[in-house]
Structures are given as structure tokens and as C-alpha cells.
C-alpha atoms as a PDB file:
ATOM      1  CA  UNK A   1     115.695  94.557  80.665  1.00  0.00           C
ATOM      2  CA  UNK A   2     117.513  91.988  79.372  1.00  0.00           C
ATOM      3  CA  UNK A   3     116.986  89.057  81.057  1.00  0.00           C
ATOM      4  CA  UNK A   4     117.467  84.655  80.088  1.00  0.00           C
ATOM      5  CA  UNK A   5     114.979  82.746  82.066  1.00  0.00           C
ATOM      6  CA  UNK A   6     117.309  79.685  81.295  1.00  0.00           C
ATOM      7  CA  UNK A   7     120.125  80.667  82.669  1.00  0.00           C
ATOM      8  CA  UNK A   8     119.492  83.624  85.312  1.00  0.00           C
ATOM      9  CA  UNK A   9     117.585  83.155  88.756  1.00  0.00           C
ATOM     10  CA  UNK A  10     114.977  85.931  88.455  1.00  0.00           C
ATOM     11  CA  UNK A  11     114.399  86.001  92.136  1.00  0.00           C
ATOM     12  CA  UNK A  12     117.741  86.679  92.713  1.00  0.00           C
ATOM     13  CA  UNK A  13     117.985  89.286  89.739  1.00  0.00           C
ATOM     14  CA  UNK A  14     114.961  91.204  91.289  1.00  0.00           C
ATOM     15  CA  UNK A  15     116.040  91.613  95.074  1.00  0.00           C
ATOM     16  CA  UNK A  16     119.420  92.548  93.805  1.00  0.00           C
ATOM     17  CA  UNK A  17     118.698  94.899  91.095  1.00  0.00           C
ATOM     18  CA  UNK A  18     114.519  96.104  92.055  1.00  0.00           C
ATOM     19  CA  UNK A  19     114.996  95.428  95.824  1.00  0.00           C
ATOM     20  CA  UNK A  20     111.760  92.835  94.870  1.00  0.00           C
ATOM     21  CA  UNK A  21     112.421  90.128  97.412  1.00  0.00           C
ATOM     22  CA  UNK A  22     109.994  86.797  96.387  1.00  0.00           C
ATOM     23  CA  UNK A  23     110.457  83.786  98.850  1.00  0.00           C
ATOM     24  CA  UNK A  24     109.193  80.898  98.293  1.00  0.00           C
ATOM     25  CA  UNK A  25     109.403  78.275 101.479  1.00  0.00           C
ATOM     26  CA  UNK A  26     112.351  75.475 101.215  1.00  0.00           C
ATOM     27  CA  UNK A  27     110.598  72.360 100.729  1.00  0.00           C
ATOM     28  CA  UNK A  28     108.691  73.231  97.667  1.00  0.00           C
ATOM     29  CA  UNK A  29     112.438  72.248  96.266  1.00  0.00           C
ATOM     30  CA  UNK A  30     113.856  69.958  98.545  1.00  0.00           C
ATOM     31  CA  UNK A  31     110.979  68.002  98.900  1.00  0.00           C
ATOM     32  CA  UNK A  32     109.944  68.427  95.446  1.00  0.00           C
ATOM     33  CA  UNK A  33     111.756  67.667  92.403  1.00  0.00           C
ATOM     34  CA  UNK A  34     111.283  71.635  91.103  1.00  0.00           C
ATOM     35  CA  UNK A  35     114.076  73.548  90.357  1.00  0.00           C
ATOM     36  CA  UNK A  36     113.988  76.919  92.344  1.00  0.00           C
ATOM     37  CA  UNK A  37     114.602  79.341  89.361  1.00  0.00           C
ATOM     38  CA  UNK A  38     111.603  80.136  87.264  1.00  0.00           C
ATOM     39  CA  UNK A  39     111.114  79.223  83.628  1.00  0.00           C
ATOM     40  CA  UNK A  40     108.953  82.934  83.079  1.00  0.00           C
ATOM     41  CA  UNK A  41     107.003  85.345  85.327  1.00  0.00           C
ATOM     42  CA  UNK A  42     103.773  87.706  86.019  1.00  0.00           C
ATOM     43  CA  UNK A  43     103.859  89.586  88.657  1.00  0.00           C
ATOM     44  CA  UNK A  44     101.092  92.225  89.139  1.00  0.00           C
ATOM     45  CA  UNK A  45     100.254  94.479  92.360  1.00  0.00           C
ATOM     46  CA  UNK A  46      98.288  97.964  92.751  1.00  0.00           C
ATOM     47  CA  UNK A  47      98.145 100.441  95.308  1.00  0.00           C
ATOM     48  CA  UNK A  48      95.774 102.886  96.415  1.00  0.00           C
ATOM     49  CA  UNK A  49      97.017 106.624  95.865  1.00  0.00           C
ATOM     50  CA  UNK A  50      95.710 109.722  97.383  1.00  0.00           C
ATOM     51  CA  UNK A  51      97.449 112.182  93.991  1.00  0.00           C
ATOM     52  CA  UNK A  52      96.043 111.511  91.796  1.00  0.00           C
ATOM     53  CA  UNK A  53      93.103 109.505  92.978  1.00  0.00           C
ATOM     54  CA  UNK A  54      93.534 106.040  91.661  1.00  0.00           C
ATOM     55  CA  UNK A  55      95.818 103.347  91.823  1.00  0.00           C
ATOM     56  CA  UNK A  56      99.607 102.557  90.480  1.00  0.00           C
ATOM     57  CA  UNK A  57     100.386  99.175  88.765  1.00  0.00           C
ATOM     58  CA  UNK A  58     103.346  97.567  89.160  1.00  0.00           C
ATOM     59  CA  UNK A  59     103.900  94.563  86.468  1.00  0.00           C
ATOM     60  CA  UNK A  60     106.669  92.353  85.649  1.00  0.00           C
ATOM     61  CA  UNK A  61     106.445  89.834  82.562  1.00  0.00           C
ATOM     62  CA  UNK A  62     108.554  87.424  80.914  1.00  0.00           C
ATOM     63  CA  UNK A  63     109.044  88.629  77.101  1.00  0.00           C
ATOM     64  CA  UNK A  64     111.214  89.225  74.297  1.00  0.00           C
ATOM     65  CA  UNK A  65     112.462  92.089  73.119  1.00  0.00           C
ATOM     66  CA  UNK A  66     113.792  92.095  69.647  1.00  0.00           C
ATOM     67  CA  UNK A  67     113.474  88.093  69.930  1.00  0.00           C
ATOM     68  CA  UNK A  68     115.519  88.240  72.836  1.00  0.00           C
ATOM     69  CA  UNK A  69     114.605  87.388  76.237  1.00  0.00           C
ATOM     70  CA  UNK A  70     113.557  90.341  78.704  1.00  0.00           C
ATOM     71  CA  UNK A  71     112.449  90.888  81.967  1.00  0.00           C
ATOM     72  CA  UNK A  72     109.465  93.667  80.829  1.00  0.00           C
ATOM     73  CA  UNK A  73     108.859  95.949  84.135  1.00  0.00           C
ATOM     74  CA  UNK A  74     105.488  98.290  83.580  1.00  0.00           C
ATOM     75  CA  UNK A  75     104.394 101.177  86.010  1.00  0.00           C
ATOM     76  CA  UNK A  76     100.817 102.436  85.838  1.00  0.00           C
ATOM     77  CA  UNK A  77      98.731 105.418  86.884  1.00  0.00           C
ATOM     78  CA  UNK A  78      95.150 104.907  86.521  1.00  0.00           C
ATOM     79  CA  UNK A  79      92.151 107.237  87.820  1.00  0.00           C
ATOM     80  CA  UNK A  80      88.450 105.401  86.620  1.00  0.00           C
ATOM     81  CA  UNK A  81      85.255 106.495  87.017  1.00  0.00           C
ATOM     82  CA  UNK A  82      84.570 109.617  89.551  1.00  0.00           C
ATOM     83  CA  UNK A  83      88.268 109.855  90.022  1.00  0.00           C
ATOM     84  CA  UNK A  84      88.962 110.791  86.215  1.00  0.00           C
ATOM     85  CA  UNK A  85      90.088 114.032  86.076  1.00  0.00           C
ATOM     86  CA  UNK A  86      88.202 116.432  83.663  1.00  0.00           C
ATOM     87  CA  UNK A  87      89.979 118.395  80.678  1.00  0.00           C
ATOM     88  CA  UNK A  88      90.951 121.512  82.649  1.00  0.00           C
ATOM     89  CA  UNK A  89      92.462 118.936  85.576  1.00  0.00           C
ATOM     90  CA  UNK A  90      94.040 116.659  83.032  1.00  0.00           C
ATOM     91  CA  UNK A  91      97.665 118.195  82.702  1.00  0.00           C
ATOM     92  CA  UNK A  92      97.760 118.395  86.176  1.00  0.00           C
ATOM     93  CA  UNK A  93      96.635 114.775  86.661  1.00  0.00           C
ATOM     94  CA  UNK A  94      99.689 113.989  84.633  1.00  0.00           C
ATOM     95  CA  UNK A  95     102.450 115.967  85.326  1.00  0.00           C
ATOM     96  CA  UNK A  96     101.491 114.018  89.276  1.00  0.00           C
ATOM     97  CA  UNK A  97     101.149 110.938  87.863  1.00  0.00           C
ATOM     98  CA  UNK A  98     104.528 111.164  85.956  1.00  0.00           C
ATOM     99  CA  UNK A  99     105.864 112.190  88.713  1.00  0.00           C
ATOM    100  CA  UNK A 100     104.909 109.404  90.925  1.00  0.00           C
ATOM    101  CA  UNK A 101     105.714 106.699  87.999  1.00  0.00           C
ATOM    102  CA  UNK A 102     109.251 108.771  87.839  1.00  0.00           C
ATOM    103  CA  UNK A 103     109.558 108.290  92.127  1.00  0.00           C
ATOM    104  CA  UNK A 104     108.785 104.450  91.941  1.00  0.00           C
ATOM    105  CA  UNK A 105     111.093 103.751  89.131  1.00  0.00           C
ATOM    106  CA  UNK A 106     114.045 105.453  90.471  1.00  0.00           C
ATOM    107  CA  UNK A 107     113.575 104.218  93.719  1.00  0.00           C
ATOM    108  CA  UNK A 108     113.229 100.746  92.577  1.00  0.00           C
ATOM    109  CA  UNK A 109     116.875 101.247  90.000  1.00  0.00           C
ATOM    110  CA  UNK A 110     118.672 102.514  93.091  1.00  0.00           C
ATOM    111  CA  UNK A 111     122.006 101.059  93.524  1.00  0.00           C
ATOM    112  CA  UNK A 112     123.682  99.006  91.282  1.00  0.00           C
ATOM    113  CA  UNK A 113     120.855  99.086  88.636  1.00  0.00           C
ATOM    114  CA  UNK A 114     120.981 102.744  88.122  1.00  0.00           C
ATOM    115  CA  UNK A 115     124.477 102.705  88.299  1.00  0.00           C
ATOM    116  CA  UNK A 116     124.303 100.743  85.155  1.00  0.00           C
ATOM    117  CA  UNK A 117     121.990 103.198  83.256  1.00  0.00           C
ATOM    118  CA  UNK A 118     123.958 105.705  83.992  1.00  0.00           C
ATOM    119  CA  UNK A 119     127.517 104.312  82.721  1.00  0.00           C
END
């Protein structure tokens, strides 16, 4: 997504467009002489999933894009070890774990990011 770290406030971009909310308290910029918007981000978080067995990743980077500045968003399904399914269980290990990539990023566009995509 396009996205200028100069001039854009990334926390505010992400609660209003993802529905990501990141707080930080107050005084780290009132008391400090920081500026509240960030210069770049990377923000990584999995979570356990039942189907498939594994986790999903949920990344956002600062990047470019054609040298242009983006906001680069990456959703993961991984199975390791025990949990990897075997060739006759593979296209049914991804057809679920396209599906659940497919329910976390429309869930996360809803509103007026999707409306967006869809103009």
C-alpha cells in the first residue's frame, strides 16, 4: 500500500484503514523530544490455529515499491514439523489455509479500505 513515512502518521493510517490500533503512552512525546509519527515499521505477530495446524503471520514493513514508499502488509500460513501435511493432505491444507489468509485480509480491509479496492 502506498504509504510516505514522512509525511503520513502510520498509527493513525493503521487503526483507520486495518483497525490495527498501536498506543504508545503520552510522555514518551511530551516529555521527550520524539516526534509521535514513525520514520518506518516492523510489526510481526503469530497465532496458533487449529485448521490447518500451525500458525498465521501477520507482518507489516516499511518498503518501497517501485522506489516508492509502501506500507508492505504479509499474511502467513505455516504448518512445520508433525503438523506438515503429507501429499494426499496438501490441497486440502491449502485451499484452508487460503481460506483463512482470504478471512483475515478482508476482515482487516473492511470499511473504508475495501471500499477503496473496490472503486
Amino acid at each position: 500500500m502506498p504509504f510516505d513515512f514522512k509525511t503520513g502518521n502510520l498509527f493513525e493510517y493503521l487503526r483507520d484503514n486495518l483497525k490495527v490500533t498501536i498506543a504508545y503512552p503520552d510522555p514518551l512525546f511530551s516529555d521527550q523530544p520524539a516526534e509521535r509519527r514513525p520514520n518506518s515499521i516492523i510489526l510481526q505477530t503469530t497465532h496458533t490455529l487449529t485448521s490447518p495446524v500451525g500458525v498465521v503471520l501477520l507482518k507489516f514493513s516499511a518498503g518501497e515499491v517501485n522506489g516508492a514508499p509502501h506500507l508492505l502488509w504479509e499474511t502467513q500460513v505455516q504448518s512445520t514439523e508433525a503438523d506438515v501435511p503429507s501429499l494426499d493432505g496438501l490441497e486440502a491444507w491449502m485451499e484452508r489455509a487460503h481460506d483463512v489468509t482470504r478471512a483475515w485480509f478482508f476482515t482487516l480491509i473492511e470499511g473504508k479500505l475495501e471500499a477503496e479496492f473496490n472503486a
